[in-house]
N, C-alpha and C. Protein backbone atom coordinates (compact mmCIF):
# COMPACT_ATOMS: atom_id res chain seq x y z
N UNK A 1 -2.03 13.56 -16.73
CA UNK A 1 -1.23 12.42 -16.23
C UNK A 1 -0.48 12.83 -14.96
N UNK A 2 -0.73 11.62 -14.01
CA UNK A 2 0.15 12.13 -13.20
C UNK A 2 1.51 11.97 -12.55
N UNK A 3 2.69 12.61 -12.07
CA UNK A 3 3.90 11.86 -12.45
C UNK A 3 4.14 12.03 -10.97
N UNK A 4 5.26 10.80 -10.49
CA UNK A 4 5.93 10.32 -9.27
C UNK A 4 7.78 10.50 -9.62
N UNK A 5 8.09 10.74 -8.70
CA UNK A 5 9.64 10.31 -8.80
C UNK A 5 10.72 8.90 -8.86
N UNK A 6 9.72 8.36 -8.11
CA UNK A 6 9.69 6.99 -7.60
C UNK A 6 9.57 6.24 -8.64
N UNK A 7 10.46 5.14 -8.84
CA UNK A 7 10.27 3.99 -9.56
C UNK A 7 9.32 3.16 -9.18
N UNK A 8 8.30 2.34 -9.41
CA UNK A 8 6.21 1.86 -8.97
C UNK A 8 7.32 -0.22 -9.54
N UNK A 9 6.72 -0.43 -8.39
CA UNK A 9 7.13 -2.20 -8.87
C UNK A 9 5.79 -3.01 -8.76
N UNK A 10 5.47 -3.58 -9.74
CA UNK A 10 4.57 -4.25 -9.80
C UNK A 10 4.23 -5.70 -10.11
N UNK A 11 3.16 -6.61 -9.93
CA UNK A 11 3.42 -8.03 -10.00
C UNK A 11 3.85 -8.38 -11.81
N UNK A 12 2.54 -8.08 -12.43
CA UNK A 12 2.16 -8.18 -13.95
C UNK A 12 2.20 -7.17 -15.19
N UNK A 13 2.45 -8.08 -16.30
CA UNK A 13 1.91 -6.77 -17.07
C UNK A 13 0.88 -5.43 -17.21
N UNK A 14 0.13 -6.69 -16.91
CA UNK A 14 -1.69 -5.63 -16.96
C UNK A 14 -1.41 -5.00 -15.64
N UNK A 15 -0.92 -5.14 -14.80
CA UNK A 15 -0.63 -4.44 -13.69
C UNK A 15 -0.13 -3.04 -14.17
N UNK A 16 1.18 -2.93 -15.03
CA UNK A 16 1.89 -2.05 -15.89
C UNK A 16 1.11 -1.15 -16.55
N UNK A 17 0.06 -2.40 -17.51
CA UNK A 17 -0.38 -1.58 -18.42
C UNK A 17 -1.39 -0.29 -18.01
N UNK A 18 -1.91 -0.66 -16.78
CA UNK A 18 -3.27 -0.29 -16.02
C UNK A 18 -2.67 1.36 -15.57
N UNK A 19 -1.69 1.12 -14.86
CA UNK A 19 -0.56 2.39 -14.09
C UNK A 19 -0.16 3.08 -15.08
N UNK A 20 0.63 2.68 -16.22
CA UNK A 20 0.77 3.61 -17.28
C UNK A 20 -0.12 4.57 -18.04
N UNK A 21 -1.40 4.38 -17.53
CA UNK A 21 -2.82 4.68 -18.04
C UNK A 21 -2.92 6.25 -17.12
N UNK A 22 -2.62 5.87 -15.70
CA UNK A 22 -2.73 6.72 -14.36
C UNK A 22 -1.69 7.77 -14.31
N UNK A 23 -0.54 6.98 -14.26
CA UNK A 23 0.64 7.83 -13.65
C UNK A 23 2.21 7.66 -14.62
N UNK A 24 2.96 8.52 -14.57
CA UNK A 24 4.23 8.71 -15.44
C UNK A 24 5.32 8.77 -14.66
N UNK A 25 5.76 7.30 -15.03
CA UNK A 25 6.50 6.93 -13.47
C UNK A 25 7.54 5.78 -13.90
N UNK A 26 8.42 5.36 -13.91
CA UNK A 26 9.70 4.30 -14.41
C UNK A 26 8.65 2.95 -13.20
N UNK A 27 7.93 1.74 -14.19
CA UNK A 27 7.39 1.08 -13.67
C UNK A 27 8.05 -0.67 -13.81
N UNK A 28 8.27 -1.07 -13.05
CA UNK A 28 9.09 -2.49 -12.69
C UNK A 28 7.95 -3.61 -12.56
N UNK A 29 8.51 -4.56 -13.60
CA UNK A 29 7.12 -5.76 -12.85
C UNK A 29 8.04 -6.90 -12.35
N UNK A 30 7.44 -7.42 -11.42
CA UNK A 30 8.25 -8.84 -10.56
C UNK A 30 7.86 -9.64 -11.39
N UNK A 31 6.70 -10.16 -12.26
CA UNK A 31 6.49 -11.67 -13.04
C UNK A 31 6.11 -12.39 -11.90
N UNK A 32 5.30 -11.83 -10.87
CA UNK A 32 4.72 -12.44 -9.90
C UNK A 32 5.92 -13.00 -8.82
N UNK A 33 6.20 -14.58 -9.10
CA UNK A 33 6.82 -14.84 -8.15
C UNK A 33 8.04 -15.12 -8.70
N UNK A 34 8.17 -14.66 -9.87
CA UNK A 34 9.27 -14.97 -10.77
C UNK A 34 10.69 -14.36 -10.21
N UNK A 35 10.26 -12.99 -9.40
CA UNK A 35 11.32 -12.31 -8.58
C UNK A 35 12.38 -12.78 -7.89
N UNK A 36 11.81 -13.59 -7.33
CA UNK A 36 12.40 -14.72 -6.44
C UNK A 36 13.80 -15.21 -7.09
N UNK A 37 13.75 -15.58 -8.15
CA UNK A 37 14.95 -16.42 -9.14
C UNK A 37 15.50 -15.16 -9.96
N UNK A 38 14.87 -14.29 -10.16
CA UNK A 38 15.57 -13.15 -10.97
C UNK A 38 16.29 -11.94 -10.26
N UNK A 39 17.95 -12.37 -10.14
CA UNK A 39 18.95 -11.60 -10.24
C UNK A 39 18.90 -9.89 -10.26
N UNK A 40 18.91 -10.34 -11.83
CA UNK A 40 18.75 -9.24 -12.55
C UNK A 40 18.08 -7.69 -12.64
N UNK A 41 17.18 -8.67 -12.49
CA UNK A 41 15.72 -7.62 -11.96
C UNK A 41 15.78 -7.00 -10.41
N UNK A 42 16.23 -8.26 -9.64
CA UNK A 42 16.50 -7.48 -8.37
C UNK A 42 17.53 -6.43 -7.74
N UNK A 43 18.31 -6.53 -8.83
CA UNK A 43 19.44 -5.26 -9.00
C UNK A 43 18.62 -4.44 -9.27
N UNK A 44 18.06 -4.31 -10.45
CA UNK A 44 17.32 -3.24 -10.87
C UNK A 44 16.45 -2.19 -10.12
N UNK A 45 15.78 -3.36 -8.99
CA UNK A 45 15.12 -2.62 -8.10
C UNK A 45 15.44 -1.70 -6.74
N UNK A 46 17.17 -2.92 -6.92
CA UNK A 46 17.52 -1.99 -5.75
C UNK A 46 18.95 -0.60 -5.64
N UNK A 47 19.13 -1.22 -7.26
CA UNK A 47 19.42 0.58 -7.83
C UNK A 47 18.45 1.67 -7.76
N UNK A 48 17.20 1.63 -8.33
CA UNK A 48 15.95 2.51 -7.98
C UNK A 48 15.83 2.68 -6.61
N UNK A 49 15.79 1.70 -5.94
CA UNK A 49 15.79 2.11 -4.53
C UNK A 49 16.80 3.16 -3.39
N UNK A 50 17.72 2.50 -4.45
CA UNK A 50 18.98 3.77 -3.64
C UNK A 50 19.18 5.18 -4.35
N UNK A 51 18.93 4.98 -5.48
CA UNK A 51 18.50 6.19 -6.83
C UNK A 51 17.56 7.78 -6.65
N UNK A 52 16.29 6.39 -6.49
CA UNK A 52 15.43 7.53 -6.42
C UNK A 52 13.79 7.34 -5.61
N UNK A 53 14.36 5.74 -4.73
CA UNK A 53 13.56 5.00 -4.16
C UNK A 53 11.96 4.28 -5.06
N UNK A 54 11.59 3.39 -4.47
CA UNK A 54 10.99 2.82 -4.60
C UNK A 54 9.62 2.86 -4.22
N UNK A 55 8.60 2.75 -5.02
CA UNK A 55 7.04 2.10 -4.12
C UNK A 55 6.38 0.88 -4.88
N UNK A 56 6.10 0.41 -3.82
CA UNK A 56 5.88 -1.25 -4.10
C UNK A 56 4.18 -1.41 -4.12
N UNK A 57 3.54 -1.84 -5.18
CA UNK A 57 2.31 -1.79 -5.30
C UNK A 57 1.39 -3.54 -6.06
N UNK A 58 1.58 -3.90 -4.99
CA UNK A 58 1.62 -5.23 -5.46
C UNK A 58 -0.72 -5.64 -5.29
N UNK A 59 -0.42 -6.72 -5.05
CA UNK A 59 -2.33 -7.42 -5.11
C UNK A 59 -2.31 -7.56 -3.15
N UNK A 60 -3.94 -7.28 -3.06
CA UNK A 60 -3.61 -7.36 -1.81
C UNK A 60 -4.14 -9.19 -1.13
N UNK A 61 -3.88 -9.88 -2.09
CA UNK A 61 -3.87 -11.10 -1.55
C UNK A 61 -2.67 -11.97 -1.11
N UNK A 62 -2.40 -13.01 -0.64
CA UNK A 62 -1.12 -13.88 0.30
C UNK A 62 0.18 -13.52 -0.81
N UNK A 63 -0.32 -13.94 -1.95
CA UNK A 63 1.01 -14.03 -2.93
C UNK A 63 1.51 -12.27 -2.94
N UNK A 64 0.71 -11.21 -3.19
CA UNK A 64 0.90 -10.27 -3.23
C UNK A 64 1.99 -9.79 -2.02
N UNK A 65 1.55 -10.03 -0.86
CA UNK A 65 2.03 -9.79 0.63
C UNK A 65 3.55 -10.78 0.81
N UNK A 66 3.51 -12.24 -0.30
CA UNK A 66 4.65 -12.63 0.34
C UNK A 66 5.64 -12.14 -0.97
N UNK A 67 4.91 -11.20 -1.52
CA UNK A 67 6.35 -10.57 -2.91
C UNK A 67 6.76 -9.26 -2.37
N UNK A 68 5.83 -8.36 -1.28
CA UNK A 68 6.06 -7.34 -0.35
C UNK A 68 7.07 -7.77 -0.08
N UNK A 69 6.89 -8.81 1.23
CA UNK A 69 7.92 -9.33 2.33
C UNK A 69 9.61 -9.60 1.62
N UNK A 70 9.02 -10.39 0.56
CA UNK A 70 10.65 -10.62 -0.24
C UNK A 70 11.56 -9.17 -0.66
N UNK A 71 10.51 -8.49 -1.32
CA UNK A 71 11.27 -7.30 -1.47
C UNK A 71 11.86 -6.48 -0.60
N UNK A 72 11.15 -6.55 0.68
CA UNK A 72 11.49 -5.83 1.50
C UNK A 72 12.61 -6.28 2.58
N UNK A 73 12.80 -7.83 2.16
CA UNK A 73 14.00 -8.28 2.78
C UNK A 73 15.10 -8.18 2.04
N UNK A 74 15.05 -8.09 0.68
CA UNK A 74 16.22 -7.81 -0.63
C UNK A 74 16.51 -6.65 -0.55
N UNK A 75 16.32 -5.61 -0.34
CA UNK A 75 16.79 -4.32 -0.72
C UNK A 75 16.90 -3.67 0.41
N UNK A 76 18.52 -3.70 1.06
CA UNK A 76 19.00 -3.13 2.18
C UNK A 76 18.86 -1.92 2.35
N UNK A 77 19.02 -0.79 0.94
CA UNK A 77 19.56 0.11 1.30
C UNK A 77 18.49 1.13 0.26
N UNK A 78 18.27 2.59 1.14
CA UNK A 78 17.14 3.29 0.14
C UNK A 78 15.88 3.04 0.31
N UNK A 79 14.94 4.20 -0.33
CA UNK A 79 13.66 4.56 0.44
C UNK A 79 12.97 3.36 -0.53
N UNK A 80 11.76 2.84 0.57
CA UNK A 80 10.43 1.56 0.30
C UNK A 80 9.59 2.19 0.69
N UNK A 81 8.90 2.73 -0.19
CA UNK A 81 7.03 2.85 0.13
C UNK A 81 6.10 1.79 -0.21
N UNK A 82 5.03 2.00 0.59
CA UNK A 82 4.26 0.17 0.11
C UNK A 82 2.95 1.19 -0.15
N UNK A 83 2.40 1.09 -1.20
CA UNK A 83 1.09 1.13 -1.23
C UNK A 83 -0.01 0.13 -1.05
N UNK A 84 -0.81 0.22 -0.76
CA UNK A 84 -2.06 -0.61 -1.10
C UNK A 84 -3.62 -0.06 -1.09
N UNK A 85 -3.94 -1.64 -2.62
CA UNK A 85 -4.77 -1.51 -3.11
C UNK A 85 -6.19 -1.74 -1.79
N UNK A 86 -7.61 -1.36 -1.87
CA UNK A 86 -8.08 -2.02 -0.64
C UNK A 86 -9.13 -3.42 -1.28
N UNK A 87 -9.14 -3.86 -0.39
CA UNK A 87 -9.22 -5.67 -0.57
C UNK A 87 -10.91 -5.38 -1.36
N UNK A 88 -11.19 -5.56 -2.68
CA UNK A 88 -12.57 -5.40 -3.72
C UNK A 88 -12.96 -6.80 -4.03
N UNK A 89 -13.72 -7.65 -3.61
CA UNK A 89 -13.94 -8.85 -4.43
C UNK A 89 -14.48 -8.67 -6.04
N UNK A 90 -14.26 -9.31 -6.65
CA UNK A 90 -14.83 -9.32 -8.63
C UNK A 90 -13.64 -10.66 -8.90
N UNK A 91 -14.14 -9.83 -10.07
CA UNK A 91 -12.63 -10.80 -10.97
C UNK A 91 -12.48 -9.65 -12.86
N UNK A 92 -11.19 -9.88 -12.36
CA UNK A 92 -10.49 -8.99 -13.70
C UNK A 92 -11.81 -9.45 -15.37
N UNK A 93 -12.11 -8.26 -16.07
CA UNK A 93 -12.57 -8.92 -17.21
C UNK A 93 -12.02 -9.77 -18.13
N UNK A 94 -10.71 -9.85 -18.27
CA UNK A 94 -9.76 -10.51 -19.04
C UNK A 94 -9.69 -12.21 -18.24
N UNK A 95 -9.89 -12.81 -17.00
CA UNK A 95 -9.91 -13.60 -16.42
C UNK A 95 -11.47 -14.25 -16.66
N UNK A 96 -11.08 -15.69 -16.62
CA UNK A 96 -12.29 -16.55 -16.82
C UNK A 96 -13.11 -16.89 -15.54
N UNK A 97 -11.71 -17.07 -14.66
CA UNK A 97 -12.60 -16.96 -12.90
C UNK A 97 -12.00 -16.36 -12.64
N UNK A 98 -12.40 -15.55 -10.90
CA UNK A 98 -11.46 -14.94 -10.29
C UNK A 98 -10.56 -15.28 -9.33
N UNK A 99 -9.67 -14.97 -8.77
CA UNK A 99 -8.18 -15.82 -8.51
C UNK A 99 -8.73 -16.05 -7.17
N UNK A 100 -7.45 -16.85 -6.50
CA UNK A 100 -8.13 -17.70 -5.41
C UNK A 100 -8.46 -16.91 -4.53
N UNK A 101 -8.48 -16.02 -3.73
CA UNK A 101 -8.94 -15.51 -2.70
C UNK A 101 -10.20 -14.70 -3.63
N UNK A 102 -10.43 -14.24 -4.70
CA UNK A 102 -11.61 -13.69 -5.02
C UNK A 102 -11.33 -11.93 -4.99
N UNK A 103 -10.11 -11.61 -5.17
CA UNK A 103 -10.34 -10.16 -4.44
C UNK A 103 -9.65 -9.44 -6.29
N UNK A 104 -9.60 -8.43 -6.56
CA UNK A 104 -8.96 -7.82 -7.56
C UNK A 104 -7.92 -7.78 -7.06
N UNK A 105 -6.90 -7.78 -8.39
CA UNK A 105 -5.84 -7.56 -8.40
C UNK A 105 -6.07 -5.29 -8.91
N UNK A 106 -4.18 -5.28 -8.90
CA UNK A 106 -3.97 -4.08 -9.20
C UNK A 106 -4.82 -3.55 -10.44
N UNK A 107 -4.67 -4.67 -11.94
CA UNK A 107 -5.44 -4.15 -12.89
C UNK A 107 -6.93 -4.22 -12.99
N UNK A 108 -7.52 -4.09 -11.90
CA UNK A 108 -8.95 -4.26 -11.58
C UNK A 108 -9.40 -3.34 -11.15
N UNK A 109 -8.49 -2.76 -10.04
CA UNK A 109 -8.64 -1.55 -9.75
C UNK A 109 -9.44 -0.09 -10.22
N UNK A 110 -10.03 0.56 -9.77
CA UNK A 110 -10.81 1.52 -10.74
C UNK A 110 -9.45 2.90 -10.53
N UNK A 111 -9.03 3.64 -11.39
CA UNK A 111 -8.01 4.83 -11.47
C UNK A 111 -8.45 5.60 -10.16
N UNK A 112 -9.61 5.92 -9.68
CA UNK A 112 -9.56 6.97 -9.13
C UNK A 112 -9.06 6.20 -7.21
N UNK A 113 -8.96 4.41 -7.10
CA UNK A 113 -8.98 4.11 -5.65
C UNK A 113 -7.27 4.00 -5.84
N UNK A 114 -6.74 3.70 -7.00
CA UNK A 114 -5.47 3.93 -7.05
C UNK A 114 -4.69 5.25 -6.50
N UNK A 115 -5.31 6.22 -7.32
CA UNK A 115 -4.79 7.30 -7.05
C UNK A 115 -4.78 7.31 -5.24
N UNK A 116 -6.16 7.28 -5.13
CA UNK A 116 -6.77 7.33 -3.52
C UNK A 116 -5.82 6.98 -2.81
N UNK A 117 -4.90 5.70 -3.61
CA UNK A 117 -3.95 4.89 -2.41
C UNK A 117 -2.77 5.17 -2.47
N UNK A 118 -2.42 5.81 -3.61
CA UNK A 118 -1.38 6.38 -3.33
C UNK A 118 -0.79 7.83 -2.24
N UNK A 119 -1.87 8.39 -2.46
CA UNK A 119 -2.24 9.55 -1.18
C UNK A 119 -2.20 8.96 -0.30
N UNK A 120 -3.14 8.14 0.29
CA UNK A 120 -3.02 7.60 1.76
C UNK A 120 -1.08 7.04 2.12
N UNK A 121 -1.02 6.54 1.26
CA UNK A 121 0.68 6.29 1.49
C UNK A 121 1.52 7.54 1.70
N UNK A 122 0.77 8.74 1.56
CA UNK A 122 1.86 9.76 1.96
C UNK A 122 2.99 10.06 0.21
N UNK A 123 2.35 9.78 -0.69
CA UNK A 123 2.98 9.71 -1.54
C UNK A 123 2.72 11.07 -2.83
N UNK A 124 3.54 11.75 -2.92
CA UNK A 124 3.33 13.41 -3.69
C UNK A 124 3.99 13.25 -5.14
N UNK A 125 2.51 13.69 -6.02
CA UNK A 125 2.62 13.43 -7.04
C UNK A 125 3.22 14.83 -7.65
N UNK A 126 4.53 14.70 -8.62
CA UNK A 126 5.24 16.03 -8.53
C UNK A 126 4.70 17.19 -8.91
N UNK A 127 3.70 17.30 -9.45
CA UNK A 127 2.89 18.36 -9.39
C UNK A 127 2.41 19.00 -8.71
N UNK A 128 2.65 18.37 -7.09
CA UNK A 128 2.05 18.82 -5.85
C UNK A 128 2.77 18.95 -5.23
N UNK A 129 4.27 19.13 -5.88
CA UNK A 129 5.19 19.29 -4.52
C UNK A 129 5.42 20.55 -4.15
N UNK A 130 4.92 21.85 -5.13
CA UNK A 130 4.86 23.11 -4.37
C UNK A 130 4.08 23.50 -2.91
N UNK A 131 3.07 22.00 -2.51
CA UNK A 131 2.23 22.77 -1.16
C UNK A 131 2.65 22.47 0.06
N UNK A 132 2.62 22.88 0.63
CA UNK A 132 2.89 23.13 1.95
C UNK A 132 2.85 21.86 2.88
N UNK A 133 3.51 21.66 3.66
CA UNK A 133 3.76 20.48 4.36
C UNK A 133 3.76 21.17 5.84
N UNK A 134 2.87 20.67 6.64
CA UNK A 134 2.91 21.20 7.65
C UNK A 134 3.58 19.77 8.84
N UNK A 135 3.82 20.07 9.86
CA UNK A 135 4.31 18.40 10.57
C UNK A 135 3.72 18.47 11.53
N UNK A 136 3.15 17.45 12.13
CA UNK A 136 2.39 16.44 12.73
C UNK A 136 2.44 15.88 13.94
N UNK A 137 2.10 15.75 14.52
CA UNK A 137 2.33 14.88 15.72
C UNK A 137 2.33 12.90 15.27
N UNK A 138 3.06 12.28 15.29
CA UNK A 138 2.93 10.50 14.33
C UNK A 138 2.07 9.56 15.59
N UNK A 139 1.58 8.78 14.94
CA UNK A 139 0.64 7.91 15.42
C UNK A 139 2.03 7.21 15.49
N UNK A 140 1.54 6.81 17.32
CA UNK A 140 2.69 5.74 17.81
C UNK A 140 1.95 3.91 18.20
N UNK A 141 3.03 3.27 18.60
CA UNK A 141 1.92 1.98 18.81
C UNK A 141 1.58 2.15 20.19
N UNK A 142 1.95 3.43 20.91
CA UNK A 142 1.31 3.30 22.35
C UNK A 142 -0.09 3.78 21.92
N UNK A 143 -0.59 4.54 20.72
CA UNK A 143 -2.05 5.28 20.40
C UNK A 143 -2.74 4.29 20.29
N UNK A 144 -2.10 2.77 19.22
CA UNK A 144 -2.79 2.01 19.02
C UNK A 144 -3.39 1.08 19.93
N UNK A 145 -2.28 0.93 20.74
CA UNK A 145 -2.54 0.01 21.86
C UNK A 145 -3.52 0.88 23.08
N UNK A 146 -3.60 1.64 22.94
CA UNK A 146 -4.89 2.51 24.05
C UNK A 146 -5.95 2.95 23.24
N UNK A 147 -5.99 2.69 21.67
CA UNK A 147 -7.05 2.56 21.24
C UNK A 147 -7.56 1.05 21.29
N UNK A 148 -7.14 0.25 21.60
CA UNK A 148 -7.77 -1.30 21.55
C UNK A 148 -7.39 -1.92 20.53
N UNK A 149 -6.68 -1.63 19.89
CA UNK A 149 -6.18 -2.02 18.48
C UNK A 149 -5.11 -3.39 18.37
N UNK A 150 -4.45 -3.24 19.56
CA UNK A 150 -3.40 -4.24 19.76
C UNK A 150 -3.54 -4.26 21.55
N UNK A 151 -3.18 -5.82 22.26
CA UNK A 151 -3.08 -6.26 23.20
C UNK A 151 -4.60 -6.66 24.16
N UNK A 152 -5.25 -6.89 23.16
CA UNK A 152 -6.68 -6.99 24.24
C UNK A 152 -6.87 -8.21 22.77
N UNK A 153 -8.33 -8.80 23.89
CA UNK A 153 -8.55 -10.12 22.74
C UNK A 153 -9.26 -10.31 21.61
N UNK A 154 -10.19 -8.74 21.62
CA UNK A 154 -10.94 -8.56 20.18
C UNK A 154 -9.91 -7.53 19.66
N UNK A 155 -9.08 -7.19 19.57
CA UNK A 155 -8.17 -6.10 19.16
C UNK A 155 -7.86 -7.01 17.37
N UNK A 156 -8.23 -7.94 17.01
CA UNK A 156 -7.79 -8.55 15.87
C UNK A 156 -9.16 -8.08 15.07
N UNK A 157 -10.10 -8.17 15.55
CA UNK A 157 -11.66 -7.38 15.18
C UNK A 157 -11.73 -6.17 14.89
N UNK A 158 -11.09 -5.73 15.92
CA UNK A 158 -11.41 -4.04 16.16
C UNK A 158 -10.23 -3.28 14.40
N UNK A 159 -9.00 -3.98 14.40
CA UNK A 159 -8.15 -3.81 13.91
C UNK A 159 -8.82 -3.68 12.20
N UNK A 160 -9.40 -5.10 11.67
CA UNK A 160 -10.10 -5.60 10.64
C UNK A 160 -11.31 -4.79 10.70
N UNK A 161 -12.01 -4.08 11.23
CA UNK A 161 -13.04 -3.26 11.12
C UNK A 161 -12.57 -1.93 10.85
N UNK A 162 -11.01 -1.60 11.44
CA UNK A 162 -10.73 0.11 11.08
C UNK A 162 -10.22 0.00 9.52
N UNK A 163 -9.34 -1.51 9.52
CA UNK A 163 -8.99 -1.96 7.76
C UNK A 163 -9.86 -1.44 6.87
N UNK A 164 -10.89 -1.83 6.96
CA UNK A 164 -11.99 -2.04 6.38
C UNK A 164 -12.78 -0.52 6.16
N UNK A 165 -12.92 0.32 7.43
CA UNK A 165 -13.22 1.77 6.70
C UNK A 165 -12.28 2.16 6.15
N UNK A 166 -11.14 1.80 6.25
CA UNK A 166 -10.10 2.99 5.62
C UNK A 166 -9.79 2.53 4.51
N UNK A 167 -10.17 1.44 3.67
CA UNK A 167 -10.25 1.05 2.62
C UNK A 167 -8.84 0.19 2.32
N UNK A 168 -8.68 -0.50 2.92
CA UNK A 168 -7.14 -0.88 3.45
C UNK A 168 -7.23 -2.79 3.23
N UNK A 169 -6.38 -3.53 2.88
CA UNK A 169 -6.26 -4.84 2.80
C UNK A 169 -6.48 -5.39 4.42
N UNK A 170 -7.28 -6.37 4.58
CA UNK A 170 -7.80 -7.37 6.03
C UNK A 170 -6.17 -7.39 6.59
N UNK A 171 -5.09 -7.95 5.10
CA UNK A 171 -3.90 -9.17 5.85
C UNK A 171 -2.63 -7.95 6.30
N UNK A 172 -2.92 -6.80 6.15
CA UNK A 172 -2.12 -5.47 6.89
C UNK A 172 -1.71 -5.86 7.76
N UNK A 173 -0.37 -6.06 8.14
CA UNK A 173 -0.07 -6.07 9.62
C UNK A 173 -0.21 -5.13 10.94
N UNK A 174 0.31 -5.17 11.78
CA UNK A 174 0.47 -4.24 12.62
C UNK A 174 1.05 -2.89 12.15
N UNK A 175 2.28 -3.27 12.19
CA UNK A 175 3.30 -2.10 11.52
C UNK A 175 2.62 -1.64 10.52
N UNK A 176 2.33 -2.41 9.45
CA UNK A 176 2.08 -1.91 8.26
C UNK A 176 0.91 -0.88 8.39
N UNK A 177 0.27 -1.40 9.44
CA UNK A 177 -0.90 -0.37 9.67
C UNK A 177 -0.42 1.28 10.15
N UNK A 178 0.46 0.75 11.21
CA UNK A 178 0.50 2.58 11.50
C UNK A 178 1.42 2.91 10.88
N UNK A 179 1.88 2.41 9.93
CA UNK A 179 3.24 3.13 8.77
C UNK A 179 2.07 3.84 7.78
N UNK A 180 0.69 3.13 7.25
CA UNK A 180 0.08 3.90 6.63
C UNK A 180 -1.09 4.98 7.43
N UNK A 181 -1.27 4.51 8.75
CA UNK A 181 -1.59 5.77 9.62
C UNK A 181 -1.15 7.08 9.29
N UNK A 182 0.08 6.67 9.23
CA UNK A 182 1.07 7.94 9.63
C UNK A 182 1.10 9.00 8.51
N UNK A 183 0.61 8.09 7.34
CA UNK A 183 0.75 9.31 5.78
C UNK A 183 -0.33 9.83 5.83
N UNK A 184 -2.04 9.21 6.69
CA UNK A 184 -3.16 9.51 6.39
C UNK A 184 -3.33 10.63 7.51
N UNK A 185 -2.68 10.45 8.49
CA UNK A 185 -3.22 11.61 9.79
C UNK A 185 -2.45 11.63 10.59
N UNK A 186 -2.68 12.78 11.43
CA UNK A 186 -1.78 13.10 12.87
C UNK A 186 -2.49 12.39 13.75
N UNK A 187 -2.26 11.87 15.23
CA UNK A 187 -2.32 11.11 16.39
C UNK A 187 -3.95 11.79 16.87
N UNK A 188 -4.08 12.92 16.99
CA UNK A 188 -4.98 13.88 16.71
C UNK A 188 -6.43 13.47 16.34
N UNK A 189 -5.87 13.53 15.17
CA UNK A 189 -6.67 13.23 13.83
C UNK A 189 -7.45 11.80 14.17
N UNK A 190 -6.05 10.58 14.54
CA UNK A 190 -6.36 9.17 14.87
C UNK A 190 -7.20 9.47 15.85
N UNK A 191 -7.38 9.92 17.11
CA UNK A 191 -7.78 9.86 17.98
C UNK A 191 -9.26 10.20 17.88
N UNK A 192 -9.31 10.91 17.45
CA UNK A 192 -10.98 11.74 16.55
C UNK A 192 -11.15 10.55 15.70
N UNK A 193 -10.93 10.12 15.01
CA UNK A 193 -11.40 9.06 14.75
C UNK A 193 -12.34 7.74 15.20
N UNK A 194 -11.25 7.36 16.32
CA UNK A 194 -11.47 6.31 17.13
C UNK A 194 -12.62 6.63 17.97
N UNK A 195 -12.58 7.93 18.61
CA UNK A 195 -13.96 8.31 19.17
C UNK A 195 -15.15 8.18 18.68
N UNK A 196 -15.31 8.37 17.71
CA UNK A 196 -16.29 8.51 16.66
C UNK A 196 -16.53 6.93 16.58
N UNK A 197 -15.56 6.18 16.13
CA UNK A 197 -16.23 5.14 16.08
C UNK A 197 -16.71 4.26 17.22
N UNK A 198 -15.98 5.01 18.52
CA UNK A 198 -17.15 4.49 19.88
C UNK A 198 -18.24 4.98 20.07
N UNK A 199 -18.57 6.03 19.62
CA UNK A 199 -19.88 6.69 19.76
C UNK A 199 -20.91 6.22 18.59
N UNK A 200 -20.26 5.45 17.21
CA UNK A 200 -21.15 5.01 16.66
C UNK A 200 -21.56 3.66 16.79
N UNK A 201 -20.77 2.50 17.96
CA UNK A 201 -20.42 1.53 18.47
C UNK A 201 -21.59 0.80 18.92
């Protein structure tokens, strides 16, 4: 099993139940959009947040993204990590159809793209906190923007195609993108990248 420090907030139960399976971790569910009206709960989250911080691991469809956004406007103070799941079409076995955009939710997920995503977030599972951390040079938005990524007119293409190898949700924003750049690689690293994918272009 693997354990986090971090309190894990999630939409649903089966969301819960799925993570408790993975990781050993103080896990929070919103009740979807239920967050919104609940007080209570939102204390809760933003004691953890000032505590012992937070990572937010919600569905990577609209509703998912606008329970991100809420949270991330509620809780002033203390560390927010966002994970994400990357965008899988199916539908949960427990579901009769699959939800409106068609994509899995968290409990759909297979354990090992979870884990996957929690790494890419830069996120150390305490068993791993004896190794070595070396530091980096950070992917800035001037890298992105001279990779084509932002300010040119297919840059919304180019953007949704790097989503897409890196196993990453389409509706990622900007930011959100090089905030999870930044856990996956050095500027370096980005840059080797991007080459590569002009040469396979």
């Amino acid at each position: 099993m693997l354990k986090v420090e971090q309190a894990i907030v999630v939409e649903g139960k089966y969301d819960k139940i799925k993570l408790e399976s993975i990781i050993d971790a103080t896990i929070v569910v919103t009740n979807g959009y239920g967050i919104f009206k609940d007080r209570e709960k939102l204390e809760l989250i933003r004691f953890y947040a000032r505590k012992k911080g937070i990572i937010i691991l919600t569905d990577s469809d609209g509703a998912g993204f606008k329970i991100r956004g809420f949270l991330k406007g509620s809780v002033p103070e203390g560390s927010i990590k966002n994970v994400y799941i990357p965008d899988i079409f199916g539908k949960e076995k427990r579901k009769v159809k699959p939800s409106a955009e068609g994509k899995l939710g968290v409990e759909g997920i297979k354990k090992e793209l979870i884990v996957e995503a929690f790494r890419k977030a830069g996120i150390n599972f305490v068993s791993e906190e004896g190794a070595e951390k070396t530091e980096r040079n950070p992917v800035t938005r001037t890298d992105i923007y001279e990779a084509g990524l932002t300010g040119t007119p297919d840059s919304s293409e180019k953007r949704k195609k790097l989503l897409k190898k890196l196993g990453l949700p389409e509706r990622l924003s900007t930011s959100g993108m090089l905030e999870v750049l930044n856990t996956m690689m050095s500027a370096e690293e980005f840059y080797e990248m991007m080459n590569k994918e002009k040469e396979n272009s």
